[in-house]
C-alpha atoms as a PDB file:
ATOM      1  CA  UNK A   1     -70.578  -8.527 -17.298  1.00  0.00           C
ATOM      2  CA  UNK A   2     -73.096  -9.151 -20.367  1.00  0.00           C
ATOM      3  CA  UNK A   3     -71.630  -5.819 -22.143  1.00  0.00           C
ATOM      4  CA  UNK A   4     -68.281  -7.738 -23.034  1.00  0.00           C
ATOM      5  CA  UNK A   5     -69.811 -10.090 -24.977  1.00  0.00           C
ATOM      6  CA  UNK A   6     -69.379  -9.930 -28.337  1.00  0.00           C
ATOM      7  CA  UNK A   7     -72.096  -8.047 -30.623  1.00  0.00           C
ATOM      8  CA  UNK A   8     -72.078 -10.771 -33.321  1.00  0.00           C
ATOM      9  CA  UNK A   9     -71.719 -14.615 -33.160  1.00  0.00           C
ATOM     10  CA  UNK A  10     -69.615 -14.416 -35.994  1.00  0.00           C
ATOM     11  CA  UNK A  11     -67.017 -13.092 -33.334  1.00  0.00           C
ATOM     12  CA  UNK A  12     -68.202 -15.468 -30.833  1.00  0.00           C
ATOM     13  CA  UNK A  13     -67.831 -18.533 -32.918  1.00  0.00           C
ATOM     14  CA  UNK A  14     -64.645 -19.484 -31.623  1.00  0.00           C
ATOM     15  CA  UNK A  15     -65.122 -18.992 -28.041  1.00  0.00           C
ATOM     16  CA  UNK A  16     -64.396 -22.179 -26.041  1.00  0.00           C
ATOM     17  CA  UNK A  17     -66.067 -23.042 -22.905  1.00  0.00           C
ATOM     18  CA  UNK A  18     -63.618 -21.606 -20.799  1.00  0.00           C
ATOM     19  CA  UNK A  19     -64.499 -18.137 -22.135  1.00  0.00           C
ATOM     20  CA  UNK A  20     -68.290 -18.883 -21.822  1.00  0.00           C
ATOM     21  CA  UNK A  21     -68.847 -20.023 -18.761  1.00  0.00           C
ATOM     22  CA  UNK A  22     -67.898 -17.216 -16.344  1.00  0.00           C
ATOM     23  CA  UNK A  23     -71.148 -15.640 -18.027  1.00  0.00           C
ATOM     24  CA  UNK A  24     -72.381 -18.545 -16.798  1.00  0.00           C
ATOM     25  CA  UNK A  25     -71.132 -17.855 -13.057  1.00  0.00           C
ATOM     26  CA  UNK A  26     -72.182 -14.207 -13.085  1.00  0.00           C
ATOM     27  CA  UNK A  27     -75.720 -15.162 -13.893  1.00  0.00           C
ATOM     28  CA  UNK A  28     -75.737 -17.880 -11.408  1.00  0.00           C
ATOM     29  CA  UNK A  29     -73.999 -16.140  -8.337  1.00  0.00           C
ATOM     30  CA  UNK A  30     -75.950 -12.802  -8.943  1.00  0.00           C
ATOM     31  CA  UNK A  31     -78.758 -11.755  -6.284  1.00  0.00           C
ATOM     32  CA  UNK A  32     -82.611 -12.113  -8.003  1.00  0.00           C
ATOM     33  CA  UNK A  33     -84.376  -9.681  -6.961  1.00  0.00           C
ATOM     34  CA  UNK A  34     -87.782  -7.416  -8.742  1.00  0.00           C
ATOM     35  CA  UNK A  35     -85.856  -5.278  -9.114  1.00  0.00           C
ATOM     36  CA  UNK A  36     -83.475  -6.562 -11.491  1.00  0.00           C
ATOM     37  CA  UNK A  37     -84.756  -9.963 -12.834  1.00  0.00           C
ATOM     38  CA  UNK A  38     -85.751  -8.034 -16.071  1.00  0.00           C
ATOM     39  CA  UNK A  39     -81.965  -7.239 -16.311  1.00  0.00           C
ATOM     40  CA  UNK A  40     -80.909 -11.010 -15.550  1.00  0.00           C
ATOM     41  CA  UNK A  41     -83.198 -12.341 -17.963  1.00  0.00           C
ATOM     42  CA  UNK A  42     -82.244  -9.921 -20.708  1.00  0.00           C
ATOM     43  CA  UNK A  43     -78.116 -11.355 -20.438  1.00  0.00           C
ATOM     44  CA  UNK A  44     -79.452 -14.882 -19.904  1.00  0.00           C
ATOM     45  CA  UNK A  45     -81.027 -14.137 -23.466  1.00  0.00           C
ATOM     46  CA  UNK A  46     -78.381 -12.587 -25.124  1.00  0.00           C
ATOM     47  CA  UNK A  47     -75.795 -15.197 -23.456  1.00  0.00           C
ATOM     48  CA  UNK A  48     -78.701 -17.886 -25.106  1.00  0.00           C
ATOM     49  CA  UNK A  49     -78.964 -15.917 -28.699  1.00  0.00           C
ATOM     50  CA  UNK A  50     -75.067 -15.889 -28.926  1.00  0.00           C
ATOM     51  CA  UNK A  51     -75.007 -19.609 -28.336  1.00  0.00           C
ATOM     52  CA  UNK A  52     -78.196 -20.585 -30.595  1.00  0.00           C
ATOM     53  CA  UNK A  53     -76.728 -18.712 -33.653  1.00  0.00           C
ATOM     54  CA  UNK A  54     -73.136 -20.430 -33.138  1.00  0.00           C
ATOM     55  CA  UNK A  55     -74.614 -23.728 -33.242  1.00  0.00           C
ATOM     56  CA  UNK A  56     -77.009 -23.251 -36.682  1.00  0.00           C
ATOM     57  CA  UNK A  57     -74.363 -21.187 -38.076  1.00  0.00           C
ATOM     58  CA  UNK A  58     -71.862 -24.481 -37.155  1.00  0.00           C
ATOM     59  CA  UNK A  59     -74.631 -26.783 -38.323  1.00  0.00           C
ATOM     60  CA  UNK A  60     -75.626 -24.916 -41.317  1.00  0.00           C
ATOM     61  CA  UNK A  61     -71.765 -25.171 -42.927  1.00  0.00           C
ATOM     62  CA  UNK A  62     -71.875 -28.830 -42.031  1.00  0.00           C
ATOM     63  CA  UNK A  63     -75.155 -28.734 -44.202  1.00  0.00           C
ATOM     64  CA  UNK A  64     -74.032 -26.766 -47.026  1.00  0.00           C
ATOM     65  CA  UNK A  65     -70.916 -28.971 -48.344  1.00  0.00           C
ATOM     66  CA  UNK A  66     -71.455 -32.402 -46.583  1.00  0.00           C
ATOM     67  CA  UNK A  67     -67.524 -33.124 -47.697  1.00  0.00           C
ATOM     68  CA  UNK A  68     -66.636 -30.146 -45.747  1.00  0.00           C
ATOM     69  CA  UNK A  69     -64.454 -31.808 -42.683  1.00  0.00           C
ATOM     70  CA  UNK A  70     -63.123 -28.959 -41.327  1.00  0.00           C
ATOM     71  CA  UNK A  71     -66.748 -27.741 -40.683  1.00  0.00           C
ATOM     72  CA  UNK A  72     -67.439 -31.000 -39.244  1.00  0.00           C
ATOM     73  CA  UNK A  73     -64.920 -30.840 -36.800  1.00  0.00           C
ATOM     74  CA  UNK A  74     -65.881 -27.381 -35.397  1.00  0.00           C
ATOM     75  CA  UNK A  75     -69.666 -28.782 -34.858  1.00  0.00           C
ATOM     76  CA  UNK A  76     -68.411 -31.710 -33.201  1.00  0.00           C
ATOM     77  CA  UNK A  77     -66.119 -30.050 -31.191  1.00  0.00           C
ATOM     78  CA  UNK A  78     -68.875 -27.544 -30.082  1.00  0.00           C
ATOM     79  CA  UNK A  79     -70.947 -30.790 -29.321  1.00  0.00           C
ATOM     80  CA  UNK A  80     -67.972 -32.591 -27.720  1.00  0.00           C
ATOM     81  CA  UNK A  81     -67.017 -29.245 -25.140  1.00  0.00           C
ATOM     82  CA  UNK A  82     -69.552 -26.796 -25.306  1.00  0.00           C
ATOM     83  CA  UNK A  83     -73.352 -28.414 -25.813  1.00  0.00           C
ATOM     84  CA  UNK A  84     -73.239 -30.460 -22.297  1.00  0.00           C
ATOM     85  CA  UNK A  85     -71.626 -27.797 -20.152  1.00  0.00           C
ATOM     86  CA  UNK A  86     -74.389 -25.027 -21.766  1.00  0.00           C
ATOM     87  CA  UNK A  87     -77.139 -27.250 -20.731  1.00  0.00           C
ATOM     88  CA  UNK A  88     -76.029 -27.923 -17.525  1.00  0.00           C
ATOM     89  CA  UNK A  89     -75.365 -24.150 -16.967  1.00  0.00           C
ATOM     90  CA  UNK A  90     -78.517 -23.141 -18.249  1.00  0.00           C
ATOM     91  CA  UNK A  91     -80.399 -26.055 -16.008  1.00  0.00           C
ATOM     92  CA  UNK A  92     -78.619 -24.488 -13.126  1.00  0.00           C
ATOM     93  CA  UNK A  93     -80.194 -20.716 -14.729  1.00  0.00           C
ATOM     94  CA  UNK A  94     -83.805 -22.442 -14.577  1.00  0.00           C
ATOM     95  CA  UNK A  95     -83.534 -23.757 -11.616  1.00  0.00           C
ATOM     96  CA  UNK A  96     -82.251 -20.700  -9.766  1.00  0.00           C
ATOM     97  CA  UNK A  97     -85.392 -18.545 -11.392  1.00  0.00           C
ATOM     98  CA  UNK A  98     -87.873 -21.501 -10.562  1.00  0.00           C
ATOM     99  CA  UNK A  99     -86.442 -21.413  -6.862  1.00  0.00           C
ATOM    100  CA  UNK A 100     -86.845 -17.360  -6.564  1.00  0.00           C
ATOM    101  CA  UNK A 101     -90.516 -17.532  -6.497  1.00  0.00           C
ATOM    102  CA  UNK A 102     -90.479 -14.597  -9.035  1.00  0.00           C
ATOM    103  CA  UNK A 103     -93.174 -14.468 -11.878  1.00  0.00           C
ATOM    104  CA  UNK A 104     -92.525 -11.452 -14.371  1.00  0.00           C
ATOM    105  CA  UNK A 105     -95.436 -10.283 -15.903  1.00  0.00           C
ATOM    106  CA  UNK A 106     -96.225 -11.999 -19.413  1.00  0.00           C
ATOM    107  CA  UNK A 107     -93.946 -15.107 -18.659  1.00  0.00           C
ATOM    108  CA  UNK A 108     -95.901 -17.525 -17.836  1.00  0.00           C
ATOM    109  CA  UNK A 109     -95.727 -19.399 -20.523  1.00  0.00           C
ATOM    110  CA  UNK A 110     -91.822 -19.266 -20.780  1.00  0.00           C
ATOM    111  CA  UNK A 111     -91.908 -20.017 -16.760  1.00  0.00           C
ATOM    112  CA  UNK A 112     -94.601 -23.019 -17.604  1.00  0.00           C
ATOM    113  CA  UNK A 113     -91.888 -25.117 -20.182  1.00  0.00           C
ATOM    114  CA  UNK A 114     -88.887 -24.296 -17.666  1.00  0.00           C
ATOM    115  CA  UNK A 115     -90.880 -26.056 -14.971  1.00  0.00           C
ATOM    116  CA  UNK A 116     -91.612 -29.139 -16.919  1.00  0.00           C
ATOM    117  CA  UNK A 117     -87.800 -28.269 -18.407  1.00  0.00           C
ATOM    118  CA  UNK A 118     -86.273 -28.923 -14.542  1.00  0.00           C
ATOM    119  CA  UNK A 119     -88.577 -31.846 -14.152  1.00  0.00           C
ATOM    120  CA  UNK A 120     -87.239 -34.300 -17.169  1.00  0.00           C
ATOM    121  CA  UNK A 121     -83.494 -32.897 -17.278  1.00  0.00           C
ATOM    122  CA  UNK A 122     -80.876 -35.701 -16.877  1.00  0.00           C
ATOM    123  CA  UNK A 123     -77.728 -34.452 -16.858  1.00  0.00           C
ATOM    124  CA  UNK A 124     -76.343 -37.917 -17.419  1.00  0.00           C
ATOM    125  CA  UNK A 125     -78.742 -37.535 -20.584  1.00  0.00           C
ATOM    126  CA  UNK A 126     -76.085 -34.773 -22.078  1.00  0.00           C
ATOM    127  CA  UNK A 127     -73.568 -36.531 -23.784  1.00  0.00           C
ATOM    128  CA  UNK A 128     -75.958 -38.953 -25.228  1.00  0.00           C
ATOM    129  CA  UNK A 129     -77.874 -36.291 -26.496  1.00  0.00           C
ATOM    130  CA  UNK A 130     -74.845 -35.123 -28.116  1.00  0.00           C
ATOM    131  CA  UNK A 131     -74.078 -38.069 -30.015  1.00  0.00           C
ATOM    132  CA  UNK A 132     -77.601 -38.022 -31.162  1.00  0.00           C
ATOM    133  CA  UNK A 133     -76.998 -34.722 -32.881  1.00  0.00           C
ATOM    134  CA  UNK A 134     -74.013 -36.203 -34.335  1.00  0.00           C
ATOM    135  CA  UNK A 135     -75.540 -39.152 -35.803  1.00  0.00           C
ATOM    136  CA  UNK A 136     -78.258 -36.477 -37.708  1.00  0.00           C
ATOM    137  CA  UNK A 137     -74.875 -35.243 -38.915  1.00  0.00           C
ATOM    138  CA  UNK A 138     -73.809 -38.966 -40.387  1.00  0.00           C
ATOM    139  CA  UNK A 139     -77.787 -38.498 -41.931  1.00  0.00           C
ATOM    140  CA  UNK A 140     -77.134 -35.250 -43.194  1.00  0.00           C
ATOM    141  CA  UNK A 141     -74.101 -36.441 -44.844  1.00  0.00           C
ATOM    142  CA  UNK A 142     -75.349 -39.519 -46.263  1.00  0.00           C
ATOM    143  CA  UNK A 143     -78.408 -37.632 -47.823  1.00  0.00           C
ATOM    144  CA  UNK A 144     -76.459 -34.761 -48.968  1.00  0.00           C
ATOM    145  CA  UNK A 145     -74.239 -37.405 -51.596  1.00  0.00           C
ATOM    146  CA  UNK A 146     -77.421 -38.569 -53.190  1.00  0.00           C
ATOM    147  CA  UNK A 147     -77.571 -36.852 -56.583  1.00  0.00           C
ATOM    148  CA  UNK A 148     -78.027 -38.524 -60.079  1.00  0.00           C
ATOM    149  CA  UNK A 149     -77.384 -37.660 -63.499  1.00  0.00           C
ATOM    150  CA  UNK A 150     -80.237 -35.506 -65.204  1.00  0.00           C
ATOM    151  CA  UNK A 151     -80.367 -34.286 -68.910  1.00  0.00           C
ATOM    152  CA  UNK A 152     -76.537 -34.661 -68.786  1.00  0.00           C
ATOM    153  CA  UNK A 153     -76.359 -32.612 -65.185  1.00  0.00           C
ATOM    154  CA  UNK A 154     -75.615 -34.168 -61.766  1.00  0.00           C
ATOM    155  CA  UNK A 155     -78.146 -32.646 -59.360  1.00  0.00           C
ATOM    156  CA  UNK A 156     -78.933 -33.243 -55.888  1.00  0.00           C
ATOM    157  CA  UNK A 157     -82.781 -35.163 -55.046  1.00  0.00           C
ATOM    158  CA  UNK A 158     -83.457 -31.732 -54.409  1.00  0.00           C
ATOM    159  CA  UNK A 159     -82.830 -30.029 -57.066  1.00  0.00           C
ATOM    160  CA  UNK A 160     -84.620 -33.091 -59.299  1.00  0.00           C
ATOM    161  CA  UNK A 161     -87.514 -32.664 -57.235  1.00  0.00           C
ATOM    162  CA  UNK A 162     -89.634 -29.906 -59.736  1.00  0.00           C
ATOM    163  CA  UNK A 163     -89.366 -32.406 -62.359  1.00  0.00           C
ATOM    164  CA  UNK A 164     -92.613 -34.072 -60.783  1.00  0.00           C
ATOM    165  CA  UNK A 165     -94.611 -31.012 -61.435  1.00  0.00           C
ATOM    166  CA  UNK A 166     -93.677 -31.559 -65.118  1.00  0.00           C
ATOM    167  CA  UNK A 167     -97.094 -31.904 -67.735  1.00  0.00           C
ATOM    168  CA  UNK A 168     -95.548 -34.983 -68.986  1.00  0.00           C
ATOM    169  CA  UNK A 169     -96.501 -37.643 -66.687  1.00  0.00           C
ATOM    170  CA  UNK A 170     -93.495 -40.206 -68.453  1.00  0.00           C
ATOM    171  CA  UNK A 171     -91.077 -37.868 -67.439  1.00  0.00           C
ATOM    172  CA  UNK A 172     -91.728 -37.458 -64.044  1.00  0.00           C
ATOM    173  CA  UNK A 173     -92.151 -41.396 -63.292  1.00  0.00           C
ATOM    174  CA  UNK A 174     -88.605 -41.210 -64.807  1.00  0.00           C
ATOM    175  CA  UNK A 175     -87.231 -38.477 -62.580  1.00  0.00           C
ATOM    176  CA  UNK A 176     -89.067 -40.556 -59.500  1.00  0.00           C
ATOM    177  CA  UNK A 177     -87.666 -43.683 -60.377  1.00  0.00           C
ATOM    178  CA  UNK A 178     -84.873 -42.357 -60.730  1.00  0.00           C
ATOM    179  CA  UNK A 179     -84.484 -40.766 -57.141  1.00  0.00           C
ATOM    180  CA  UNK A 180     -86.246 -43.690 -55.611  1.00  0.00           C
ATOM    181  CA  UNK A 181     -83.336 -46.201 -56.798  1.00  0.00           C
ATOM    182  CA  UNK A 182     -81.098 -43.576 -56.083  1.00  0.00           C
ATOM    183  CA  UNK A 183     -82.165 -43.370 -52.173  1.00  0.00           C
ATOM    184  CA  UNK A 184     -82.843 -47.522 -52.475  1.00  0.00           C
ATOM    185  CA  UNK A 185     -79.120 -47.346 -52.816  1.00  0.00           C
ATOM    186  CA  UNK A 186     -78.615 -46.123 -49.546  1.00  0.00           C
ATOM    187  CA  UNK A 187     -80.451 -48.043 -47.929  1.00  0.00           C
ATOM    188  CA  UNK A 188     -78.313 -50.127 -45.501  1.00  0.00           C
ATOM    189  CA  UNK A 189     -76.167 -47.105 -44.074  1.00  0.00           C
ATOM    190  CA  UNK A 190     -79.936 -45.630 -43.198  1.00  0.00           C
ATOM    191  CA  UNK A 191     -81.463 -48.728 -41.721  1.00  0.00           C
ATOM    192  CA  UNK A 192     -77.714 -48.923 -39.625  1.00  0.00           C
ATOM    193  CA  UNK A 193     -77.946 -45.058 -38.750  1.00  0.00           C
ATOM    194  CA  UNK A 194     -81.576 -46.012 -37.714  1.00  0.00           C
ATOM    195  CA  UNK A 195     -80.771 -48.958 -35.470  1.00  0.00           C
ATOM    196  CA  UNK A 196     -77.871 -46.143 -33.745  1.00  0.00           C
ATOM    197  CA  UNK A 197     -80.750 -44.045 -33.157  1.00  0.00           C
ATOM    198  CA  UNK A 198     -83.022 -46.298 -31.406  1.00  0.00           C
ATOM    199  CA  UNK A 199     -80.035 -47.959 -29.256  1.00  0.00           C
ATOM    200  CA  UNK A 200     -79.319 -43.673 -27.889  1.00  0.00           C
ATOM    201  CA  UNK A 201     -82.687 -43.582 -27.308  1.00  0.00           C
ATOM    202  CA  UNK A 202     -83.283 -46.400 -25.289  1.00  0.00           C
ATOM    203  CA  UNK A 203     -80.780 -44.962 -23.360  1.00  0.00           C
ATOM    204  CA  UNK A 204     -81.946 -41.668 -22.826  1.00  0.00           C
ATOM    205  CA  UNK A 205     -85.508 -42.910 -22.580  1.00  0.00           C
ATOM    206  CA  UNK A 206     -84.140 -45.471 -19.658  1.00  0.00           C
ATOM    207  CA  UNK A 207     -82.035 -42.976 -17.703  1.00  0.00           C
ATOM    208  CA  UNK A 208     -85.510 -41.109 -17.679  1.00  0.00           C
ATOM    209  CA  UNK A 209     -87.092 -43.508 -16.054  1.00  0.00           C
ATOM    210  CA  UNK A 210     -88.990 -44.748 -19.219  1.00  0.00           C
ATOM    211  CA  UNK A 211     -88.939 -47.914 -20.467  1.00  0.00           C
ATOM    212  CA  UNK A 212     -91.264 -48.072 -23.709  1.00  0.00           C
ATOM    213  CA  UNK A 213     -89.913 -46.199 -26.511  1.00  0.00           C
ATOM    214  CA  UNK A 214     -93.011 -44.669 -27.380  1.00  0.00           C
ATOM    215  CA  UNK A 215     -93.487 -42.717 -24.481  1.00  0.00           C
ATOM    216  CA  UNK A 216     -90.410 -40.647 -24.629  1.00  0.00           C
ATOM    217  CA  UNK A 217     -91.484 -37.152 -24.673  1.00  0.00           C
ATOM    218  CA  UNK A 218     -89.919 -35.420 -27.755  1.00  0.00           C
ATOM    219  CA  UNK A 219     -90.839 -31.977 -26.747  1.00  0.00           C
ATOM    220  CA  UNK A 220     -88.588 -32.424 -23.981  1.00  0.00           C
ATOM    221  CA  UNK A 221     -85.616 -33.248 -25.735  1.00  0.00           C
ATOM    222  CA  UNK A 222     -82.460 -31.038 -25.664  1.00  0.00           C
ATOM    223  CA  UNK A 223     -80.933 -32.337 -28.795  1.00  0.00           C
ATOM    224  CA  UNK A 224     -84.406 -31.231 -30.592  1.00  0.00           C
ATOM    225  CA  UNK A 225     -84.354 -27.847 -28.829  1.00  0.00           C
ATOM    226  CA  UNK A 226     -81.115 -26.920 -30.344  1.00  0.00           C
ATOM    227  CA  UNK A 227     -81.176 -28.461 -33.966  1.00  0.00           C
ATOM    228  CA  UNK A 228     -81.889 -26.468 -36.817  1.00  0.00           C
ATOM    229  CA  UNK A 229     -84.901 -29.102 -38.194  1.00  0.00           C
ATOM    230  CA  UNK A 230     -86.297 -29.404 -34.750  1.00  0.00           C
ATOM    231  CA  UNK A 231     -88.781 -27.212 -32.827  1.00  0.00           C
ATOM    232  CA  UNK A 232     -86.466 -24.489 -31.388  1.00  0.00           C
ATOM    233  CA  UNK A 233     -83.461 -23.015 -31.027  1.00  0.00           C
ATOM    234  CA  UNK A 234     -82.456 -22.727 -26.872  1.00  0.00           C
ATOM    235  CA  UNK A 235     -84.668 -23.000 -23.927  1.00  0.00           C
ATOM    236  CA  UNK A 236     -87.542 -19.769 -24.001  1.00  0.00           C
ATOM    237  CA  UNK A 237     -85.938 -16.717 -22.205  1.00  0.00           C
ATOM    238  CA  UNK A 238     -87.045 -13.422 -21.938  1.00  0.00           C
ATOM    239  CA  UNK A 239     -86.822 -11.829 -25.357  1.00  0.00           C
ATOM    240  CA  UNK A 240     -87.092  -8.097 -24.292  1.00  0.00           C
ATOM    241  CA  UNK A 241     -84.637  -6.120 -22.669  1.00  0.00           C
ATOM    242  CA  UNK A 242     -86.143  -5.463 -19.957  1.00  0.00           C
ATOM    243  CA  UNK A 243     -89.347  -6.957 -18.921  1.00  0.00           C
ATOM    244  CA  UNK A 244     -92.783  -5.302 -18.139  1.00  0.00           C
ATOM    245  CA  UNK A 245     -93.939  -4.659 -15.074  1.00  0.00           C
ATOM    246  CA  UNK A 246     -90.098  -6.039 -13.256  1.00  0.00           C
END
């Protein structure tokens, strides 16, 4: 069933869960076998890739005009009907690989982070986790508007930001005091977005069976798996088409 998906995420992009998940099905109701778990973990990849790229590429327009509502509303709506369904799915994926007792040769790593993967996943977690990712959005937008005035030219922080490599140490304090006032200003819609933060967190943290803060594993977290600053991109699959040895 993996050869009707589309070749590009640009044509997947507007695929709604409906469309995705009986990939989802025909992963989950076919036989696993030796003989064709290379096969099932190359379309469990390419059903993954598909799905990684549509979220940056969603993410990355939210990123690139912060003003840009329309491309706020697609990202949310993949967050809103597509993120907690996915993760579900692909718990369901794990869990059916875990349970077949088969160990491919060279993935024991991958086979390693999908055990400890099964162990922490709370589904109930999901649409927390997707608010989470939405309030880096509110962050994203909020830094994004910071620019000041520079030699006559609005700039972004960013963009000021080689200024402080300048020989003349007057002008950079300038360009630093500058920014610093500049992010000073924003300082009560951060320390608001912050307190948001640790309130989903408690959550999550509490529905894990944790209950200090500090002991929430990161590495573990699906919103941090899947957004563009965090550590990856989807849960490890099998990047070869076929694997060794299967």
């Amino acid at each position: 069933m993996s050869s009707t998906l589309p070749d590009s995420a640009l044509k997947f992009m507007d695929w709604n869960w409906s469309q995705i998940e009986p990939y989802y099905q025909d992963l989950t109701d076919r036989p696993l076998d030796t003989a064709n778990v290379g096969d099932w973990l190359a379309d469990w990849s390419r059903l993954g890739e598909l799905l990684g790229e549509t979220f940056n590429r969603l993410y990355i327009a939210t990123s690139l005009d912060t003003t840009d509502q329309l491309a706020v509303k697609r990202y949310q709506a993949f967050l809103d009907d597509i993120y907690p369904q996915m993760e579900a799915a692909d718990q369901q994926l794990r869990e059916k690989l875990l349970n077949s007792k088969l160990e491919p040769e060279g993935f024991e790593v991958p086979l390693r982070d999908m055990r400890a993967e099964v162990e922490i996943f709370q589904e109930d977690n999901l649409p927390l986790l997707s608010q989470e990712l939405k309030l880096g959005n509110e962050y994203d937008k909020i830094i994004g508007a910071q620019t000041v005035t520079w030699e006559g030219e609005e700039i972004t922080l960013a963009q000021l930001k080689p200024v402080y490599q300048d020989t003349n140490r007057e002008k950079r304090e300038q360009a630093w005091r500058m920014a610093s006032n500049r992010q000073l200003a924003d300082r009560d819609a951060i320390n608001e977005l912050w307190a948001k933060f640790m309130d989903l967190r408690q959550k999550i943290g509490q529905k894990r069976g944790i209950t200090r803060l500090s002991r929430l594993p990161v590495e573990a977290d699906a919103a941090l798996r899947l957004h563009p600053r965090g550590l990856r991109t989807i849960p490890p699959r099998h990047r070869e088409s076929r694997c060794a040895g299967c």
